[in-house]
C-alpha atoms as a PDB file:
ATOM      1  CA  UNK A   1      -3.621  -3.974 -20.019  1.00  0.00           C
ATOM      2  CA  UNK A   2      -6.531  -6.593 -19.730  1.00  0.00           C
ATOM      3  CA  UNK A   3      -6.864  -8.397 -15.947  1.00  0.00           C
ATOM      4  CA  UNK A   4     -10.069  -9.591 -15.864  1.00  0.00           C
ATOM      5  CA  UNK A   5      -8.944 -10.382 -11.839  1.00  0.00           C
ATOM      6  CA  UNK A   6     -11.013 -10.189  -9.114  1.00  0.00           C
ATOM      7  CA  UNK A   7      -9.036  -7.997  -6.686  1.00  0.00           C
ATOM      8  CA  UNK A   8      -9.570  -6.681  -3.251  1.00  0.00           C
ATOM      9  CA  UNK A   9      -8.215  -3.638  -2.244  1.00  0.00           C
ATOM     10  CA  UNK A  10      -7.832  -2.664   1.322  1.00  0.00           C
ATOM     11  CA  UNK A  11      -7.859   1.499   2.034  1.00  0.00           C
ATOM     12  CA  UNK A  12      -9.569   2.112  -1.229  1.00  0.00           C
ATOM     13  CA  UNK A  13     -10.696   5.184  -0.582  1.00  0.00           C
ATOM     14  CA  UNK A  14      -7.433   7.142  -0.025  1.00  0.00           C
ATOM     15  CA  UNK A  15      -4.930   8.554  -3.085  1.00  0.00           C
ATOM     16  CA  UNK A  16      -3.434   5.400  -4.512  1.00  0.00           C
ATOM     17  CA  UNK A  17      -6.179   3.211  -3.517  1.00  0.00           C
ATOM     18  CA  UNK A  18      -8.606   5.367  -5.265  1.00  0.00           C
ATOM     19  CA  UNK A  19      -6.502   6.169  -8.225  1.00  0.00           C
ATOM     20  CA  UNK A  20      -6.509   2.374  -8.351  1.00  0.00           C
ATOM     21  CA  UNK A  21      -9.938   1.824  -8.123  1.00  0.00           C
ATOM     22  CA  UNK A  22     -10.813   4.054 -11.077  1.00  0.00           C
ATOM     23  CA  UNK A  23      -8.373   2.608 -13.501  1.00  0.00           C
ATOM     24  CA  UNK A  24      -9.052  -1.108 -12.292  1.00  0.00           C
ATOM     25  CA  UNK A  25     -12.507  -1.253 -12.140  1.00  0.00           C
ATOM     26  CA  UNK A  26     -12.632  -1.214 -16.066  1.00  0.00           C
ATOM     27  CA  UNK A  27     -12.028  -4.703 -16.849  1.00  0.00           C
ATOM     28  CA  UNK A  28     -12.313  -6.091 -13.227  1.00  0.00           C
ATOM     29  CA  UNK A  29     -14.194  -7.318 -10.586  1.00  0.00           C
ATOM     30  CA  UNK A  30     -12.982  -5.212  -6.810  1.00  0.00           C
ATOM     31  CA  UNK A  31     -13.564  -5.638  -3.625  1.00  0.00           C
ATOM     32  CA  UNK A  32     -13.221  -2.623  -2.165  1.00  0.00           C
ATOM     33  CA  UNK A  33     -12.680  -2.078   1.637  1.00  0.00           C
ATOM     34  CA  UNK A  34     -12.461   0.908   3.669  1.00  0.00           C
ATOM     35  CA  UNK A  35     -13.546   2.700   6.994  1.00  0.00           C
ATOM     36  CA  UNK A  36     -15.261   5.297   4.456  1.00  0.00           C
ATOM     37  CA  UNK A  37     -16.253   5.585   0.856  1.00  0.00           C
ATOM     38  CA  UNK A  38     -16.379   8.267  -1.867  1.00  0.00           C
ATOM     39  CA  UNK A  39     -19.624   8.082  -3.678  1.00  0.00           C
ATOM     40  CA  UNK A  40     -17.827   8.777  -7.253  1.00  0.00           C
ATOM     41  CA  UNK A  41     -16.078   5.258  -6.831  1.00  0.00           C
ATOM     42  CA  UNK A  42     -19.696   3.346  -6.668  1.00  0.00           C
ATOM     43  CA  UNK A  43     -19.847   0.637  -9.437  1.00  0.00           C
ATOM     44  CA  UNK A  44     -22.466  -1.821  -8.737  1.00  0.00           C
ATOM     45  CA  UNK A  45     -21.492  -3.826 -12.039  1.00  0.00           C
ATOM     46  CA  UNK A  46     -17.746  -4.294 -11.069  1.00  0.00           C
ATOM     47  CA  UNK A  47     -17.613  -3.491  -7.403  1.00  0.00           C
ATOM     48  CA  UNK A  48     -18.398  -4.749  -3.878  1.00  0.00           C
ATOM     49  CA  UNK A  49     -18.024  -1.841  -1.047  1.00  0.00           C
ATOM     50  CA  UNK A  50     -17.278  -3.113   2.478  1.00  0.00           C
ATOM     51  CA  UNK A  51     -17.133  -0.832   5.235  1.00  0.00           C
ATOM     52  CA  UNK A  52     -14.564  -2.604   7.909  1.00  0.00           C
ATOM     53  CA  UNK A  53     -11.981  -1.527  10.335  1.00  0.00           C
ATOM     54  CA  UNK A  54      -8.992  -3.481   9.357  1.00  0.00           C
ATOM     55  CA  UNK A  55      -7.416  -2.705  12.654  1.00  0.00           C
ATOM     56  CA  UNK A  56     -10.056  -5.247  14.500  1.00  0.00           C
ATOM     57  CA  UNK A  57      -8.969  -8.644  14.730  1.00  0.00           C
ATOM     58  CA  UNK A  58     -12.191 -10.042  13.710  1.00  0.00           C
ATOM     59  CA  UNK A  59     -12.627  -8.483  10.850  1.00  0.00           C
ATOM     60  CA  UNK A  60      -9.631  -9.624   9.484  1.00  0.00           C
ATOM     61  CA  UNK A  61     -11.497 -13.103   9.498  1.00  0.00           C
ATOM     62  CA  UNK A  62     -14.340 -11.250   7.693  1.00  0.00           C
ATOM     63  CA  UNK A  63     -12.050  -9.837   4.535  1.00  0.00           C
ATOM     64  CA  UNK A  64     -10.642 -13.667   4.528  1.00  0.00           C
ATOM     65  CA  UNK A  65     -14.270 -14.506   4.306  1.00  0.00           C
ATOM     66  CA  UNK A  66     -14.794 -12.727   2.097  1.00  0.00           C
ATOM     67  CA  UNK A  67     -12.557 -13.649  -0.345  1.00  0.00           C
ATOM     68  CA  UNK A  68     -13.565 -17.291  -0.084  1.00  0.00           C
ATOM     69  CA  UNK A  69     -16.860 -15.888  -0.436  1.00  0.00           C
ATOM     70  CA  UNK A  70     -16.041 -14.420  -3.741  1.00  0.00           C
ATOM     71  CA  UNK A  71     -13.025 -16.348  -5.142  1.00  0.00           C
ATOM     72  CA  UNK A  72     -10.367 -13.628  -4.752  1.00  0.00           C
ATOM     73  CA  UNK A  73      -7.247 -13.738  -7.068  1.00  0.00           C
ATOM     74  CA  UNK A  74      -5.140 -10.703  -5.689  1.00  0.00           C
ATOM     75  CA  UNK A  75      -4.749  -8.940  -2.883  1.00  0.00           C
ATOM     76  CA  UNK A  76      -3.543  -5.230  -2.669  1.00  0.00           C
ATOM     77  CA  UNK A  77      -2.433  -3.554   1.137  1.00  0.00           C
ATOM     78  CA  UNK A  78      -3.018   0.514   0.569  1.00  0.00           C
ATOM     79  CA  UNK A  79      -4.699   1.010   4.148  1.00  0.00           C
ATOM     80  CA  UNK A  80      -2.759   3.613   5.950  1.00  0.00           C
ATOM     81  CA  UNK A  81      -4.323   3.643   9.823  1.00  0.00           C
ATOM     82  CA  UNK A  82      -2.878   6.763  11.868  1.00  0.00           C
ATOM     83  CA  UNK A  83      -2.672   7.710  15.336  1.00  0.00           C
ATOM     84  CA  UNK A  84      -3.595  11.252  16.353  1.00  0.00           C
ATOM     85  CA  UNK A  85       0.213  11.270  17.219  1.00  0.00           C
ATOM     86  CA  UNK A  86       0.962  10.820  13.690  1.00  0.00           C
ATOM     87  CA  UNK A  87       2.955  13.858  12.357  1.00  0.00           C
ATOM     88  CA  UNK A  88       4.637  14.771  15.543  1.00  0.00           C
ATOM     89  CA  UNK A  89       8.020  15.432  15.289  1.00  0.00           C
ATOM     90  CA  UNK A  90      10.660  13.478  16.523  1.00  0.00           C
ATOM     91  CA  UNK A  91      11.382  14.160  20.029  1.00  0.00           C
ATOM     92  CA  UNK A  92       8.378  15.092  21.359  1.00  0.00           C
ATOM     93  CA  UNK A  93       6.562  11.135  20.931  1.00  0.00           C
ATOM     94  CA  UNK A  94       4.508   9.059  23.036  1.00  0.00           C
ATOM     95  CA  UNK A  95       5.593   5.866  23.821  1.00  0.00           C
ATOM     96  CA  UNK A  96       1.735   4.191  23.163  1.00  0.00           C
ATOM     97  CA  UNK A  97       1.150   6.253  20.309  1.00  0.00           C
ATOM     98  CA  UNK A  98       4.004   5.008  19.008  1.00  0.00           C
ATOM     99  CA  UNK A  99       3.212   1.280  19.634  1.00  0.00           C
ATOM    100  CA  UNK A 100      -0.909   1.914  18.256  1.00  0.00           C
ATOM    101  CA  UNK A 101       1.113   3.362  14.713  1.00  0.00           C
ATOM    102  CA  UNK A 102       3.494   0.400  13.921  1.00  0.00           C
ATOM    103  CA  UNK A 103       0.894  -2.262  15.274  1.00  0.00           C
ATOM    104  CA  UNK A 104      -1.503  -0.856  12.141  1.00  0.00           C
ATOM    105  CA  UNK A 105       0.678   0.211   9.987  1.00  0.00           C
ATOM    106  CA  UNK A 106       3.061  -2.910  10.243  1.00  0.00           C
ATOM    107  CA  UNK A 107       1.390  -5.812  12.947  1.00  0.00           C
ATOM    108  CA  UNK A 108      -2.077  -5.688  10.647  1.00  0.00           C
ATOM    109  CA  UNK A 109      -0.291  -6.130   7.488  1.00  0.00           C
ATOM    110  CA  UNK A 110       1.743  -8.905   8.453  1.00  0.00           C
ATOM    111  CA  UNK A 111      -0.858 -10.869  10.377  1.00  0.00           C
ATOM    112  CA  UNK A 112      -3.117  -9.611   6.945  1.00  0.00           C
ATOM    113  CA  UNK A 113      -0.485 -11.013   4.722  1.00  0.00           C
ATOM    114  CA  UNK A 114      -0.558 -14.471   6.971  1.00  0.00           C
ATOM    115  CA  UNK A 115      -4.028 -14.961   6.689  1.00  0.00           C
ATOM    116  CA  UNK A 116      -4.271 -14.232   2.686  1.00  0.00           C
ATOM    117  CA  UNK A 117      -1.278 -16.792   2.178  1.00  0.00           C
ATOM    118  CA  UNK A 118      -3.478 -19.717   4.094  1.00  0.00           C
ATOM    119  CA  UNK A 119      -6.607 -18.442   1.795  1.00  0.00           C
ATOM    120  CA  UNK A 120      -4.718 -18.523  -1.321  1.00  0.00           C
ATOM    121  CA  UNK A 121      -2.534 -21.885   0.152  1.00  0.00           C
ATOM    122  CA  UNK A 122      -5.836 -23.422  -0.281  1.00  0.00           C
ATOM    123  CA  UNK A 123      -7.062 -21.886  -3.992  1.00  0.00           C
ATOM    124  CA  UNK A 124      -3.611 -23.099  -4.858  1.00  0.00           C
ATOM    125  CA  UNK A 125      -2.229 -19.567  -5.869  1.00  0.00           C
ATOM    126  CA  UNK A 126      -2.965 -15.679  -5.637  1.00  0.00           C
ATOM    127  CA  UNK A 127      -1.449 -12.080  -5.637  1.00  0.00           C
ATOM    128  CA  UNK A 128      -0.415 -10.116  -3.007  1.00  0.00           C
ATOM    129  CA  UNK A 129       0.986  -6.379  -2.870  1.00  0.00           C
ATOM    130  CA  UNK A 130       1.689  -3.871  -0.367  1.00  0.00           C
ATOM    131  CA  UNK A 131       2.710  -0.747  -0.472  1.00  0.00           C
ATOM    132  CA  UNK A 132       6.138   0.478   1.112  1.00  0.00           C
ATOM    133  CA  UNK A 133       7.699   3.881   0.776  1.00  0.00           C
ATOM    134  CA  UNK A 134      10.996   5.159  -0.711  1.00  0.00           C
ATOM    135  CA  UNK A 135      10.924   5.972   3.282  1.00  0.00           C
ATOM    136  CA  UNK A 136      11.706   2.626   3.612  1.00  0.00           C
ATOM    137  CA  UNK A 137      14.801   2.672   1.631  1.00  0.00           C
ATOM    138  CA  UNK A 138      16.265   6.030   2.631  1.00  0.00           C
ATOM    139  CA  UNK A 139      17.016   8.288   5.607  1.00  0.00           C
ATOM    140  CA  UNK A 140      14.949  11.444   5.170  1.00  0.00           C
ATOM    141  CA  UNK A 141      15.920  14.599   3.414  1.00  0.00           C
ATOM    142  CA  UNK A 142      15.593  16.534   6.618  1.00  0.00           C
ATOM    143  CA  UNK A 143      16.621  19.929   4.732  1.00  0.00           C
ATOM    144  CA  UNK A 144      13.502  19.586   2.311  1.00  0.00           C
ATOM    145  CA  UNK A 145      11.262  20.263   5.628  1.00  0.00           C
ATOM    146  CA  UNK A 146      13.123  22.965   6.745  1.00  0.00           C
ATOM    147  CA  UNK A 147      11.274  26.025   7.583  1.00  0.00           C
ATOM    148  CA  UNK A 148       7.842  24.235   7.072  1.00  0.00           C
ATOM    149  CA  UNK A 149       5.371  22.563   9.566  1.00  0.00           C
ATOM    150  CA  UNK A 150       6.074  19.147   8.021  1.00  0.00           C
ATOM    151  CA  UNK A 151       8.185  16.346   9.312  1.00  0.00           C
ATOM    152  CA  UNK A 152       8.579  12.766   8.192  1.00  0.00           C
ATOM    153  CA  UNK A 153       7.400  10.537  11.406  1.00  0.00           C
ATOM    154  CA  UNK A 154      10.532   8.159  12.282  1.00  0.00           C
ATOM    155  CA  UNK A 155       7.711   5.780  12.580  1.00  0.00           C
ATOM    156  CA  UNK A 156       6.637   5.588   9.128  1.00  0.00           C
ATOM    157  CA  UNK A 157      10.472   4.842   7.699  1.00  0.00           C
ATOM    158  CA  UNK A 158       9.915   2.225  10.336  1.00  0.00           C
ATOM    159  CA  UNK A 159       7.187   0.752   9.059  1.00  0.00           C
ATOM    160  CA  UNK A 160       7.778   1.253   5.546  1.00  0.00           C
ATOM    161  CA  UNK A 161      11.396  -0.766   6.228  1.00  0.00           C
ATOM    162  CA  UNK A 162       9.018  -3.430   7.997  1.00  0.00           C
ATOM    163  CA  UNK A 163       7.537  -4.031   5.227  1.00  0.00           C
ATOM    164  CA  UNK A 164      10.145  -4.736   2.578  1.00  0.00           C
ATOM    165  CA  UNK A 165      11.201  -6.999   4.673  1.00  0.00           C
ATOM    166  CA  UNK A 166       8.152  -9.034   5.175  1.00  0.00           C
ATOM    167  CA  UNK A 167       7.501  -8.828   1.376  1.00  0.00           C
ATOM    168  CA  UNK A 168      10.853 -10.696   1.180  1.00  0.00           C
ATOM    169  CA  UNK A 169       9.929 -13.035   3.536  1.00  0.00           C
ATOM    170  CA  UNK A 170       6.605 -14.333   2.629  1.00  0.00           C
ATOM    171  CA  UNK A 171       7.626 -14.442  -0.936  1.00  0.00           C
ATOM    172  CA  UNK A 172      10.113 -17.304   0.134  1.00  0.00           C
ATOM    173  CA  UNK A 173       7.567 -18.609   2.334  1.00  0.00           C
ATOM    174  CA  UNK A 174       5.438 -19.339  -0.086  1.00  0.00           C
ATOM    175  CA  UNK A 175       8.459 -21.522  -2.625  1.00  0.00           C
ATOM    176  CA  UNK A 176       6.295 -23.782  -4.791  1.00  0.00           C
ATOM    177  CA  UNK A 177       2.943 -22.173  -3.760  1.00  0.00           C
ATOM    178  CA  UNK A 178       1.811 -20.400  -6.759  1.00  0.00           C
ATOM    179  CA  UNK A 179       1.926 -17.644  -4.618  1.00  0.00           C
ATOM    180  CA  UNK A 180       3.537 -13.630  -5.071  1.00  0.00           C
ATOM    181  CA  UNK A 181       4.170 -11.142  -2.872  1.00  0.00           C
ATOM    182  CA  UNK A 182       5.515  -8.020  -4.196  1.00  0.00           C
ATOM    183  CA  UNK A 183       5.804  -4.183  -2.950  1.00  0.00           C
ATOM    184  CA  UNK A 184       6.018  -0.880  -4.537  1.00  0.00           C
ATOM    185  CA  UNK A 185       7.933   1.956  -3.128  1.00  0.00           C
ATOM    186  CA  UNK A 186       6.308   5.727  -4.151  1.00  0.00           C
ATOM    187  CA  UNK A 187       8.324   8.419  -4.240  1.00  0.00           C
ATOM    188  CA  UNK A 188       6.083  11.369  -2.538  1.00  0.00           C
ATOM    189  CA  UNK A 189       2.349  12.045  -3.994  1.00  0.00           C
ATOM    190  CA  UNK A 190       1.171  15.394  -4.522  1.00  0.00           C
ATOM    191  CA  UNK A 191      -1.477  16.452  -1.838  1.00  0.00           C
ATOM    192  CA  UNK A 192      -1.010  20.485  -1.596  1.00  0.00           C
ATOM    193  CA  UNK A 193       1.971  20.057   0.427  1.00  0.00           C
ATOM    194  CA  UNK A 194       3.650  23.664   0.427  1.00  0.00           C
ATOM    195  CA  UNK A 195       5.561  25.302  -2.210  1.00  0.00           C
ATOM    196  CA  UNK A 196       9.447  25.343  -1.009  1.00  0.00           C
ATOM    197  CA  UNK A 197       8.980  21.713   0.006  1.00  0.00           C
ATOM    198  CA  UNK A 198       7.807  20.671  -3.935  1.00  0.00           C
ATOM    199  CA  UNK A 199      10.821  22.957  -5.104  1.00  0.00           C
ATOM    200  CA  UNK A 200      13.527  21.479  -2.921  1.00  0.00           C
ATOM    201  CA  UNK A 201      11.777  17.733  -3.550  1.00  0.00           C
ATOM    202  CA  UNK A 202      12.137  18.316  -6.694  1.00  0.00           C
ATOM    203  CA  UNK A 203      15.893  19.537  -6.950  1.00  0.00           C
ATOM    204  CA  UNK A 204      16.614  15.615  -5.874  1.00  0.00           C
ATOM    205  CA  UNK A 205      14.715  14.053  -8.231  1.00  0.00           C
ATOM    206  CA  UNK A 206      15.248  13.743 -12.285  1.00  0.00           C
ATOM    207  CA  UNK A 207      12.524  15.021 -13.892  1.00  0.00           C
ATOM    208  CA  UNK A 208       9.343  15.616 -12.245  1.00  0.00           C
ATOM    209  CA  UNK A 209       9.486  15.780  -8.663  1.00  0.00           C
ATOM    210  CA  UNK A 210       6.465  14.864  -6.420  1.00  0.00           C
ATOM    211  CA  UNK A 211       4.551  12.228  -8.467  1.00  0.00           C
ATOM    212  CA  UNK A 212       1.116  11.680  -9.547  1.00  0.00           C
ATOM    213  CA  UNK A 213      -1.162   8.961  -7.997  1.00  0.00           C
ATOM    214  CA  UNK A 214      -1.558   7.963 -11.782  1.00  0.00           C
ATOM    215  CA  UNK A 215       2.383   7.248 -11.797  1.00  0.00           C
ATOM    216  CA  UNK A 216       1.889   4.499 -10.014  1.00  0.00           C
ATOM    217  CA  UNK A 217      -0.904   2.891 -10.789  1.00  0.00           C
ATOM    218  CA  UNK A 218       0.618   0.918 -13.990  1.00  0.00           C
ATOM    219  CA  UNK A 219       2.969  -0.376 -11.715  1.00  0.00           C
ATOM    220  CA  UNK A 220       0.766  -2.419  -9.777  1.00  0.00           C
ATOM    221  CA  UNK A 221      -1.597  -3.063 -13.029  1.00  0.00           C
ATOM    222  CA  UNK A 222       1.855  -4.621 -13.920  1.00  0.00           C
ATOM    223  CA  UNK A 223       2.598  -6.649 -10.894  1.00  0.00           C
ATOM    224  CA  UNK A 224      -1.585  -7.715 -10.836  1.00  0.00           C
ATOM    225  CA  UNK A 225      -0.659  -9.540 -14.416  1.00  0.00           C
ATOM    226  CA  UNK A 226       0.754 -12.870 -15.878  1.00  0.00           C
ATOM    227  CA  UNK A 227       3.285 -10.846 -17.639  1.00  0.00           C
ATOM    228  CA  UNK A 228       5.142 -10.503 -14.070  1.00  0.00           C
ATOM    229  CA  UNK A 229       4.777 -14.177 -13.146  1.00  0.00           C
ATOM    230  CA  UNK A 230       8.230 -14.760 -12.357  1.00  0.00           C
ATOM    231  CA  UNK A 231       8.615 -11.371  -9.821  1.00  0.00           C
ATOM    232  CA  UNK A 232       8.117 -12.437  -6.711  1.00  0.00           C
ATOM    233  CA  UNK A 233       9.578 -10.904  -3.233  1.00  0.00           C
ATOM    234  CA  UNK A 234      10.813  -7.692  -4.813  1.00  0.00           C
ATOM    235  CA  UNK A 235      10.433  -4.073  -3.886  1.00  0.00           C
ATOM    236  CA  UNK A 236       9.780  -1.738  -7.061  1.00  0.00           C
ATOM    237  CA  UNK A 237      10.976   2.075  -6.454  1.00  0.00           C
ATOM    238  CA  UNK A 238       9.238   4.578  -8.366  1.00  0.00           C
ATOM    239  CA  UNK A 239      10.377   8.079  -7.218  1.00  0.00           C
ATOM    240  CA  UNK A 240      11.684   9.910 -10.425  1.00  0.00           C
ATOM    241  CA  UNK A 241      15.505   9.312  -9.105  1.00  0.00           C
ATOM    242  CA  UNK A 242      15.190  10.623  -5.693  1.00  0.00           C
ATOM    243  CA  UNK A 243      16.675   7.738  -3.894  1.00  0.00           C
ATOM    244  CA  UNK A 244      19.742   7.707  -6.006  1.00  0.00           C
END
């Protein structure tokens, strides 16, 4: 699919951001920000690397000056900023831990997503997409953990939920702007999680199971073009049936 879009990517260095980096960077220009960068993504002829924080206020005015700066069509939300609480299980959490995840996680993309809308208010049009979770949509399959040291944080179907919703609502915000704003949902990525929980994932799902970050990339290469002009405060699940 040819873009040609100059896109900025927050969290480009973890799974999905990088898995979209690699496939985007082809036939358009990124901005690419992150607290840390792989060196195999480097690209001076199609990229821009940015090392910022996203969870400091001021440097959310520096990504907004940034794309002024460099004329910025699209905006995609893939940073994932974690407490050292995160992965504690439920019943054992810390009441400020709790407030430092879902201020990143959910407070920076919304005030984020505020501050792109009045940017792209004034280029008369733009692109924005976060990322949600089928988390968001459904309670957890508890009995896929069982016997395992994983959990799914109550904070993160929290968050996830949180932003659906503000998908919806900026999307109507922005009536008669020229604006989108659009989520995806994932179904879980593979990242060496143990054995019995990719066997009992996968008895819930319809074909595959735990996805590939490349499953969801043409998704968002998708919502990025003019051939989805007319979606606009939706929330795409792609989780090989597990949600059903």
């Amino acid at each position: 699919m040819t873009l040609k879009k100059k896109i900025l990517i927050l969290g480009s260095s973890g799974l999905i951001g990088g898995a979209l980096c690699k496939s985007l960077i082809k036939q358009n220009f990124l901005i690419l920000v992150d607290k840390k960068f792989d060196i195999k993504q480097k690209d001076k002829l199609n990229s821009v690397q940015i090392k910022l924080d996203i969870t400091k206020s001021a440097n959310i005015k520096k990504i907004i000056d940034i794309c002024t700066k460099l004329k910025v069509d699209s905006v995609i939300f893939c940073a994932y900023p974690k407490s050292n609480q995160w992965g504690t299980k439920f019943g054992k959490l810390k009441l400020h831990k709790i407030n430092e995840d879902i201020n990143n996680q959910l407070g920076v993309p919304l005030y984020l997503g505020q501050e792109v809308i009045n940017f792209f208010k004034k280029k008369k049009g733009g692109n924005l997409i976060y990322l949600s979770s089928i988390q968001g949509v459904s309670a957890p399959k508890f009995e896929h953990y069982k016997n395992t040291n994983m959990t799914s944080p109550i904070e993160y179907s929290a968050v996830k939920a949180g932003i659906i919703s503000i998908t919806r609502y900026m999307a109507k915000f922005c009536k008669n702007m020229n604006i989108r704003v659009n989520c995806i949902s994932p179904g879980g990525i593979k990242d060496n999680q143990n054995p019995k929980f990719l066997k009992r994932y996968k008895s819930d799902c319809l074909n595959k199971g735990m996805l590939d970050t490349k499953d969801i990339v043409g998704t968002i290469e998708f919502l990025l073009s003019d051939e989805s002009k007319y979606i606009n405060g939706q929330n795409i699940i792609i989780d090989d049936g597990w949600t059903l």
